[in-house]
N, C-alpha and C. Protein backbone atom coordinates (compact mmCIF):
# COMPACT_ATOMS: atom_id res chain seq x y z
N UNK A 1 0.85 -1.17 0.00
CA UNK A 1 0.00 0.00 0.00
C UNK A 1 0.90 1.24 0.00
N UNK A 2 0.71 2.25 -0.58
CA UNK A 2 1.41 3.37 -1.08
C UNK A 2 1.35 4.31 0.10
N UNK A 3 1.72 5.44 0.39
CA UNK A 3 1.42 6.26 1.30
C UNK A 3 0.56 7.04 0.95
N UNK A 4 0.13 7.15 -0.18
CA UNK A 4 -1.10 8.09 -0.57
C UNK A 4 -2.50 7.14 -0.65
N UNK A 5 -2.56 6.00 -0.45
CA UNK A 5 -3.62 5.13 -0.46
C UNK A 5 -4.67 5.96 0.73
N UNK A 6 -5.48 6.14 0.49
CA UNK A 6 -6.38 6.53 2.03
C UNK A 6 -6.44 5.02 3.11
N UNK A 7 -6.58 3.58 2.79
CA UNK A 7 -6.87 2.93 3.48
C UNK A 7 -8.01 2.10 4.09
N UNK A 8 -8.55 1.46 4.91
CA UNK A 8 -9.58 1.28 5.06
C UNK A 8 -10.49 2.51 5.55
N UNK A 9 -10.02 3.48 6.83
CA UNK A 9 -10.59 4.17 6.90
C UNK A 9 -10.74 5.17 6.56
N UNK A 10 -10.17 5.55 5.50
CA UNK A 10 -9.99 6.84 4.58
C UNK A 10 -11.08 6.60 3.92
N UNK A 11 -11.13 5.00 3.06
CA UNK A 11 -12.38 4.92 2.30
C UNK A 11 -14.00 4.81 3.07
N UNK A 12 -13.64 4.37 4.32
CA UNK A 12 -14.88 4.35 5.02
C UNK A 12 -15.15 6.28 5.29
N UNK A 13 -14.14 6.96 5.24
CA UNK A 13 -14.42 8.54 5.49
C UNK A 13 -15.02 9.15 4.17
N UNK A 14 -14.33 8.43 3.22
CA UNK A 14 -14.97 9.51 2.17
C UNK A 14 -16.08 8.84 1.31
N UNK A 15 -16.04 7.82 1.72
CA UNK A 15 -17.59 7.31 1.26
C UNK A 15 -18.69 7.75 2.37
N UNK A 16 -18.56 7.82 3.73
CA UNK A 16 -19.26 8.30 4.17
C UNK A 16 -19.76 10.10 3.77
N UNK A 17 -18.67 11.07 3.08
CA UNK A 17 -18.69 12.13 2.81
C UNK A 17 -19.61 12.41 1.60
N UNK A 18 -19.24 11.49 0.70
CA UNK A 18 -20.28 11.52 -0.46
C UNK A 18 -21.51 11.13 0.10
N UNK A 19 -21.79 10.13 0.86
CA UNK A 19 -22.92 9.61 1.50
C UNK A 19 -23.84 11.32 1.99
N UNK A 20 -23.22 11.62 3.19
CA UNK A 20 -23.52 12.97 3.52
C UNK A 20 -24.17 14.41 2.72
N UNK A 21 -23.00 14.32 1.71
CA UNK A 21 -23.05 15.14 0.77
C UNK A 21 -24.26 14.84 0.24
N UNK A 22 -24.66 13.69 -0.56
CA UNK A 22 -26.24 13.40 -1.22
C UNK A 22 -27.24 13.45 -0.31
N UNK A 23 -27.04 12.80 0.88
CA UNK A 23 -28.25 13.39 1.79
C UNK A 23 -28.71 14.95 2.06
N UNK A 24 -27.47 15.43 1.90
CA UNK A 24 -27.82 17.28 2.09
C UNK A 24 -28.10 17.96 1.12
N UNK A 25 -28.15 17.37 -0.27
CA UNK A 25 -28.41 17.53 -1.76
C UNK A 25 -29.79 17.12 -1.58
N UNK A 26 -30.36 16.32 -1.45
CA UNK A 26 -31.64 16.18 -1.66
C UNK A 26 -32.48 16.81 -0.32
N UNK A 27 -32.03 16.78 0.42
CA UNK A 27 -32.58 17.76 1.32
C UNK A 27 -32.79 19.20 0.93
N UNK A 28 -31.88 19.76 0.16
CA UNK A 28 -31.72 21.23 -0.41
C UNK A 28 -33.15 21.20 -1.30
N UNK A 29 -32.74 19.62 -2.46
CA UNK A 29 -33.82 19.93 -2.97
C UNK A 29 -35.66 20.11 -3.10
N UNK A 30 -35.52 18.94 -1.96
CA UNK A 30 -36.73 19.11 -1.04
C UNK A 30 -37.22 20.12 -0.87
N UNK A 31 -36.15 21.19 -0.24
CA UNK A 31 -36.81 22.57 0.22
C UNK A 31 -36.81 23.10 -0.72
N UNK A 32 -35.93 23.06 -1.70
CA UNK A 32 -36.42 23.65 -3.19
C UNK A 32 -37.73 23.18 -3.67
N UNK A 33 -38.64 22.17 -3.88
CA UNK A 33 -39.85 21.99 -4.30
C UNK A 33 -40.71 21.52 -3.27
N UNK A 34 -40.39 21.44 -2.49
CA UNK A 34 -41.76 20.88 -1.59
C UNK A 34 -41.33 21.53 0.33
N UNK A 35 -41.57 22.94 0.02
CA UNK A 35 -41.08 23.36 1.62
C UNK A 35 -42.08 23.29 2.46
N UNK A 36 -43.37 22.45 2.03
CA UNK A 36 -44.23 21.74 3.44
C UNK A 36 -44.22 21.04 3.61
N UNK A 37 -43.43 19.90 3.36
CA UNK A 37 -43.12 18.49 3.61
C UNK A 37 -41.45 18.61 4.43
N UNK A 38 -41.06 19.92 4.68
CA UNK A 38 -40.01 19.73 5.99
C UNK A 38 -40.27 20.46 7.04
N UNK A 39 -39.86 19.83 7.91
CA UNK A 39 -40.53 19.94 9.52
C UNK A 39 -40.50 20.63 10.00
N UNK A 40 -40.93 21.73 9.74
CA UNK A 40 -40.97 23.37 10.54
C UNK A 40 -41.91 23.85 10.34
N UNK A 41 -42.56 24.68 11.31
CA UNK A 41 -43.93 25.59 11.39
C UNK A 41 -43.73 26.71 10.97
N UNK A 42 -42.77 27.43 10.57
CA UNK A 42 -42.65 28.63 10.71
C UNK A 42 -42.11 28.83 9.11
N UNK A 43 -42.23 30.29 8.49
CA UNK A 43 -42.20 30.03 7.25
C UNK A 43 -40.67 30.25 6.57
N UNK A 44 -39.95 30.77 7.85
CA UNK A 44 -38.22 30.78 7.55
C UNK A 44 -37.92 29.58 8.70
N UNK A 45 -36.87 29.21 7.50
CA UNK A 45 -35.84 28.21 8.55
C UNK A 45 -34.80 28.34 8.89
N UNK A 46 -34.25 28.95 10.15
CA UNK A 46 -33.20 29.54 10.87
C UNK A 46 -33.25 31.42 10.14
N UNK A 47 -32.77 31.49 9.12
CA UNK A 47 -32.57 33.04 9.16
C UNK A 47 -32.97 32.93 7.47
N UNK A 48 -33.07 31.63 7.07
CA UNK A 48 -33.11 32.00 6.00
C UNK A 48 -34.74 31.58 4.78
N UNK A 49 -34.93 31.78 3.74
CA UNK A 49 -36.27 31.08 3.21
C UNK A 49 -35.99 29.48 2.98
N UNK A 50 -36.87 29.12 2.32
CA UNK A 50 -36.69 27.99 1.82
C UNK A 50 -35.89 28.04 0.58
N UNK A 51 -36.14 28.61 -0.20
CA UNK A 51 -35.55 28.55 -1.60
C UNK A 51 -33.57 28.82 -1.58
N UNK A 52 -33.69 29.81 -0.60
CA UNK A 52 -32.11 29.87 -0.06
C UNK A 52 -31.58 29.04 0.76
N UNK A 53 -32.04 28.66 1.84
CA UNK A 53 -31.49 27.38 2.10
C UNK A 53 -31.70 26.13 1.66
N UNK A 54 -32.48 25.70 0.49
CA UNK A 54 -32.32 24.53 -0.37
C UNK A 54 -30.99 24.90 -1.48
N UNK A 55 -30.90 25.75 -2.02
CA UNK A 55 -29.38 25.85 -2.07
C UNK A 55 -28.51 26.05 -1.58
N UNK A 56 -28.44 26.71 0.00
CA UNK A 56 -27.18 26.73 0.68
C UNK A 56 -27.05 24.66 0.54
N UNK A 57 -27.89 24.35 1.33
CA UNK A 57 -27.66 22.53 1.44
C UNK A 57 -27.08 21.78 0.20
N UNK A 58 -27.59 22.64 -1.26
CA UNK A 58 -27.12 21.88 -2.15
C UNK A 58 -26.22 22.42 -2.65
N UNK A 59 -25.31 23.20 -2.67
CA UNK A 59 -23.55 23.67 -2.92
C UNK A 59 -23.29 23.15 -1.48
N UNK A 60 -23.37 22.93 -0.50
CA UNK A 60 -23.00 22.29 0.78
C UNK A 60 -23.05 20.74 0.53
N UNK A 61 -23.89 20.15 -0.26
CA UNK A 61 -23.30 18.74 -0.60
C UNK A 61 -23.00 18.16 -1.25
N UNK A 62 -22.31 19.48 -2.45
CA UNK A 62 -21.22 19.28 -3.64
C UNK A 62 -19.64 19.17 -2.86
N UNK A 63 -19.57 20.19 -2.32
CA UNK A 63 -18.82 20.47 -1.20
C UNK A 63 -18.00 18.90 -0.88
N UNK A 64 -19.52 18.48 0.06
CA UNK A 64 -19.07 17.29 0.62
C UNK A 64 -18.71 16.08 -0.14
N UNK A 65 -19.49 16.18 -1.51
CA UNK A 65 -19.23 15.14 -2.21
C UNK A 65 -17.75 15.05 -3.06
N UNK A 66 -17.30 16.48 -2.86
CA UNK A 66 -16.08 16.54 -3.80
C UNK A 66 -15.33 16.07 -3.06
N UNK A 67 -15.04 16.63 -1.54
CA UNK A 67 -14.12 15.58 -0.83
C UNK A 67 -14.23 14.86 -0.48
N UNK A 68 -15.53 14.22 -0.50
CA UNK A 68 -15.65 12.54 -0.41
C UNK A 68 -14.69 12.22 -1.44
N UNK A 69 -14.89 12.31 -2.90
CA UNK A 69 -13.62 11.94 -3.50
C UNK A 69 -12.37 12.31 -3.46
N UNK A 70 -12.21 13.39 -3.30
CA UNK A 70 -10.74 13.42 -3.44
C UNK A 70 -9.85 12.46 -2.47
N UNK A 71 -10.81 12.58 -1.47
CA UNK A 71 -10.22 11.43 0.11
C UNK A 71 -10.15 10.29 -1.03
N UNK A 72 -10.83 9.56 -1.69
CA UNK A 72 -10.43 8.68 -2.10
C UNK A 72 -9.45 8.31 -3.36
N UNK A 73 -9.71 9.64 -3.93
CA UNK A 73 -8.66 9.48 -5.43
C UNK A 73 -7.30 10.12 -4.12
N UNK A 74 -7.10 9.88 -3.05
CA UNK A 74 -5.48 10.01 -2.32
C UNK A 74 -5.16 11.12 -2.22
N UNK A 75 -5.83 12.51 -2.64
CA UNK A 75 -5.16 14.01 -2.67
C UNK A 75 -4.59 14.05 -1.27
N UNK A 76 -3.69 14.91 -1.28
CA UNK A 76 -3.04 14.75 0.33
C UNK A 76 -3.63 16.18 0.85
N UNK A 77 -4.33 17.19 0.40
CA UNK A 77 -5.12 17.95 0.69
C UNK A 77 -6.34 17.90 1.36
N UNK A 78 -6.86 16.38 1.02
CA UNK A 78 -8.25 16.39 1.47
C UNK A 78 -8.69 15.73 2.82
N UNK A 79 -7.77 15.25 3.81
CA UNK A 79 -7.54 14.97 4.89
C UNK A 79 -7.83 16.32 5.65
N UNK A 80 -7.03 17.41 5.53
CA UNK A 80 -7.91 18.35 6.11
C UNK A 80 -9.33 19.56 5.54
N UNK A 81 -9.39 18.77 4.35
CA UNK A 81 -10.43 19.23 4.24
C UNK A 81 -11.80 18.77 4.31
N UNK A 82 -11.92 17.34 4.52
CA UNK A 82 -12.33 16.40 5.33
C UNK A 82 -12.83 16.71 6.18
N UNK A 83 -11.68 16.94 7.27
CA UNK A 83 -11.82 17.01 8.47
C UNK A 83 -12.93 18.68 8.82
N UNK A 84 -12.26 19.54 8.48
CA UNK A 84 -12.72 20.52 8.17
C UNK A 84 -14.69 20.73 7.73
N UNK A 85 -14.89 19.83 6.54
CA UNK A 85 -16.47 19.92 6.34
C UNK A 85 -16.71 19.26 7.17
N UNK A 86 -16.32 17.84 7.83
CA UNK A 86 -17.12 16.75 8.69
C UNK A 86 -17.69 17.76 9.86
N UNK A 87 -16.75 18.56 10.47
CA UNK A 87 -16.88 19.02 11.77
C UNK A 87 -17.65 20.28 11.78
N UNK A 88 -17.83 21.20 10.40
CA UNK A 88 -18.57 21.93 9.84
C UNK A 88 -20.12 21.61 10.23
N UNK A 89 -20.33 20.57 9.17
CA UNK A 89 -21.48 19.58 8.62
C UNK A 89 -22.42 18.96 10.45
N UNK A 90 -21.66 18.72 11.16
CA UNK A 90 -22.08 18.56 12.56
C UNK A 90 -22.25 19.17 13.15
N UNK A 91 -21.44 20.25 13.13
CA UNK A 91 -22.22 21.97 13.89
C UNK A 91 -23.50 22.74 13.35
N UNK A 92 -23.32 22.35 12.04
CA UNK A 92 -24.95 22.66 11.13
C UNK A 92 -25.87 21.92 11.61
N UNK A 93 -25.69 20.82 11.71
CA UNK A 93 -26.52 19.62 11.96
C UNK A 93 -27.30 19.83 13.64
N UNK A 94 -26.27 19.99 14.08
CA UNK A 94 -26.59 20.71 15.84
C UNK A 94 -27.89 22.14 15.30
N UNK A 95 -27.81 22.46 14.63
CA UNK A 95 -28.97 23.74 14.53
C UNK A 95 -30.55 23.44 14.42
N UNK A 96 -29.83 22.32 13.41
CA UNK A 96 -31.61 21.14 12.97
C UNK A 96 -32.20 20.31 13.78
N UNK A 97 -31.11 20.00 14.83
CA UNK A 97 -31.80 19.07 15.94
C UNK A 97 -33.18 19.16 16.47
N UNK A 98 -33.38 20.54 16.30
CA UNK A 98 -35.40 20.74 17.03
C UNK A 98 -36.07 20.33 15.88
N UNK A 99 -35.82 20.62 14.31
CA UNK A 99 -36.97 20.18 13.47
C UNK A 99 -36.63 18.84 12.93
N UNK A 100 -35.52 18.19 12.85
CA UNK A 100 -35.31 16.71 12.37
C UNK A 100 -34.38 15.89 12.90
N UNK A 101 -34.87 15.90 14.37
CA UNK A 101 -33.85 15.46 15.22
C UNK A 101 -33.02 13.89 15.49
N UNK A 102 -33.93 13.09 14.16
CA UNK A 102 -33.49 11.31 13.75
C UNK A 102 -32.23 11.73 13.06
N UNK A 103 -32.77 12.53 12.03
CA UNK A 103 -31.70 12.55 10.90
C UNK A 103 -30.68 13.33 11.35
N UNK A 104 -30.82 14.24 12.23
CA UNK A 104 -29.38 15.05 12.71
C UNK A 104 -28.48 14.76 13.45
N UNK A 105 -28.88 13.65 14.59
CA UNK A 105 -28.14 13.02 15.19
C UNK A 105 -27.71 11.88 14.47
N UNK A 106 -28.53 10.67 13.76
CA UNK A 106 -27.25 10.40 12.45
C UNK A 106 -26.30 10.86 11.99
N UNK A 107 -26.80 11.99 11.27
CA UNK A 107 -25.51 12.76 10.82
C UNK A 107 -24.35 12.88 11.27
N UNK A 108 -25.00 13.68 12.18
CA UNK A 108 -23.70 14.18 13.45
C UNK A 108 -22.74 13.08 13.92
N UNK A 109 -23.36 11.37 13.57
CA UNK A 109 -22.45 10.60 14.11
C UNK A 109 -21.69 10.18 13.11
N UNK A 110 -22.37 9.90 11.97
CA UNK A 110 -21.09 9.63 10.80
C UNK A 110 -20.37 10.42 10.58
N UNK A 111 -20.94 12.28 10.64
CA UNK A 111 -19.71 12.93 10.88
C UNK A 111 -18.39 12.69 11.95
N UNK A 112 -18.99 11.93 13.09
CA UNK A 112 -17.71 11.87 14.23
C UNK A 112 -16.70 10.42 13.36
N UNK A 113 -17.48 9.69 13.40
CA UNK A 113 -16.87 8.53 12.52
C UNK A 113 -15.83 9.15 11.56
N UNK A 114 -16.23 9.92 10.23
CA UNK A 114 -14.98 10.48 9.57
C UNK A 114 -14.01 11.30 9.95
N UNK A 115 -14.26 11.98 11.10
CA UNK A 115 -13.45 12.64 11.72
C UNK A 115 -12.25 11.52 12.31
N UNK A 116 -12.99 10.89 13.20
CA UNK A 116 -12.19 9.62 13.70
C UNK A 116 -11.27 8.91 12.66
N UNK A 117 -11.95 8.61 11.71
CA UNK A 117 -11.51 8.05 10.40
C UNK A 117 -9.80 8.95 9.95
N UNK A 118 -10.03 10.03 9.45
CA UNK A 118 -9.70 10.85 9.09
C UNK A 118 -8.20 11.41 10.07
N UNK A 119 -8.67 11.37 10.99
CA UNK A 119 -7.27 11.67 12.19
C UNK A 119 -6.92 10.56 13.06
N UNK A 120 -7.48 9.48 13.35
CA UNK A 120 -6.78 8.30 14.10
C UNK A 120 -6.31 6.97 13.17
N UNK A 121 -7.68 7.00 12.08
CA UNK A 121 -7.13 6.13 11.42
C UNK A 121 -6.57 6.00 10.53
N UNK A 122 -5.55 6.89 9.86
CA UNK A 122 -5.19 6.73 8.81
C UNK A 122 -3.72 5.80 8.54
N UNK A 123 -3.41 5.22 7.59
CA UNK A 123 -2.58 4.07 7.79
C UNK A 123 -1.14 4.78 8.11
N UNK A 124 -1.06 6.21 7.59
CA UNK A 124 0.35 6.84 7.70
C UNK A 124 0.95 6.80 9.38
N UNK A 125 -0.05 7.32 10.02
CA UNK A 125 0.02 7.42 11.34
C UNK A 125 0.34 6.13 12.32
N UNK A 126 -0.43 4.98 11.44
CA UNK A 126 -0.31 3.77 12.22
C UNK A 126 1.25 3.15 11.92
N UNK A 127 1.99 3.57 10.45
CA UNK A 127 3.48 3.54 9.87
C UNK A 127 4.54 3.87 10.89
N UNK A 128 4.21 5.19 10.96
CA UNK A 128 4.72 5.92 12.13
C UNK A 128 5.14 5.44 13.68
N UNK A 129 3.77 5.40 14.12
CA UNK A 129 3.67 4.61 15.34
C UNK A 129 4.44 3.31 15.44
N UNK A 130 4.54 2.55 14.14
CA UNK A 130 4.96 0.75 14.33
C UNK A 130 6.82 0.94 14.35
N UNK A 131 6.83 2.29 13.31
CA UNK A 131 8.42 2.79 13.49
C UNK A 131 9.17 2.97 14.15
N UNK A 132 8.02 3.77 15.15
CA UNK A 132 9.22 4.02 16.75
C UNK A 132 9.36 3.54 17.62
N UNK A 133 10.64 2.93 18.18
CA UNK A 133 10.93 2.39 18.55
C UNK A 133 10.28 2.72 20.37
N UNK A 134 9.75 1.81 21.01
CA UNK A 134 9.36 2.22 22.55
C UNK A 134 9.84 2.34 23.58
């Protein structure tokens, strides 16, 4: 295995990222055509309409989907940028907790997973570790 390979959990991170990414894509689009079928009473959601935040969500899970791949095509960039949307993507997610509080706490956990992924597991680190001597 190369040092640019992501690994097992590189690929479990950035498949989970694309994963993410399409869930927040169709969520965008949701609120793009059908903003009474998401779970809020009120006719803005957080600060913004529907029509604007169905596209903030959907450039937010291009976003995620791009570094879902790049984590996997090996860029050595996308480890922190990874890390960076995962922990993003879970602080957003913390906002939605009152109107879709199944799906946000999901979220929020596969986000911890790639994070985990992303900074404990990556095989470079485990190279490292087997190197030095104790």
């Amino acid at each position: 295995m190369d040092d640019k390979s992501p690994g097992g959990w590189g690929v479990f991170a950035g498949l989970m990222l694309i994963m993410i990414g399409t869930f927040n894509a169709v969520e965008g689009i949701a609120s793009l055509t059908a903003p009474t079928r998401l779970f809020v009473g009120e006719e803005k959601m957080l600060i913004l309409d529907y029509d604007r935040w169905g596209w903030v969500l959907i450039v937010w899970g291009v976003l995620l989907v791009v570094g879902g791949g790049a984590l996997l095509a090996g860029a050595t960039w996308a480890r922190v940028f990874g890390v960076t949307l995962a922990l993003l993507n879970a602080i957003g997610h913390l906002t939605l907790i009152g109107t879709q509080p199944w799906l946000s706490i999901l979220i929020i956990a596969v986000n911890i997973g790639v994070i985990w992924g992303l900074t404990a597991g990556w095989p470079a680190n485990r190279t490292q570790a087997q190197s030095t001597p104790a």
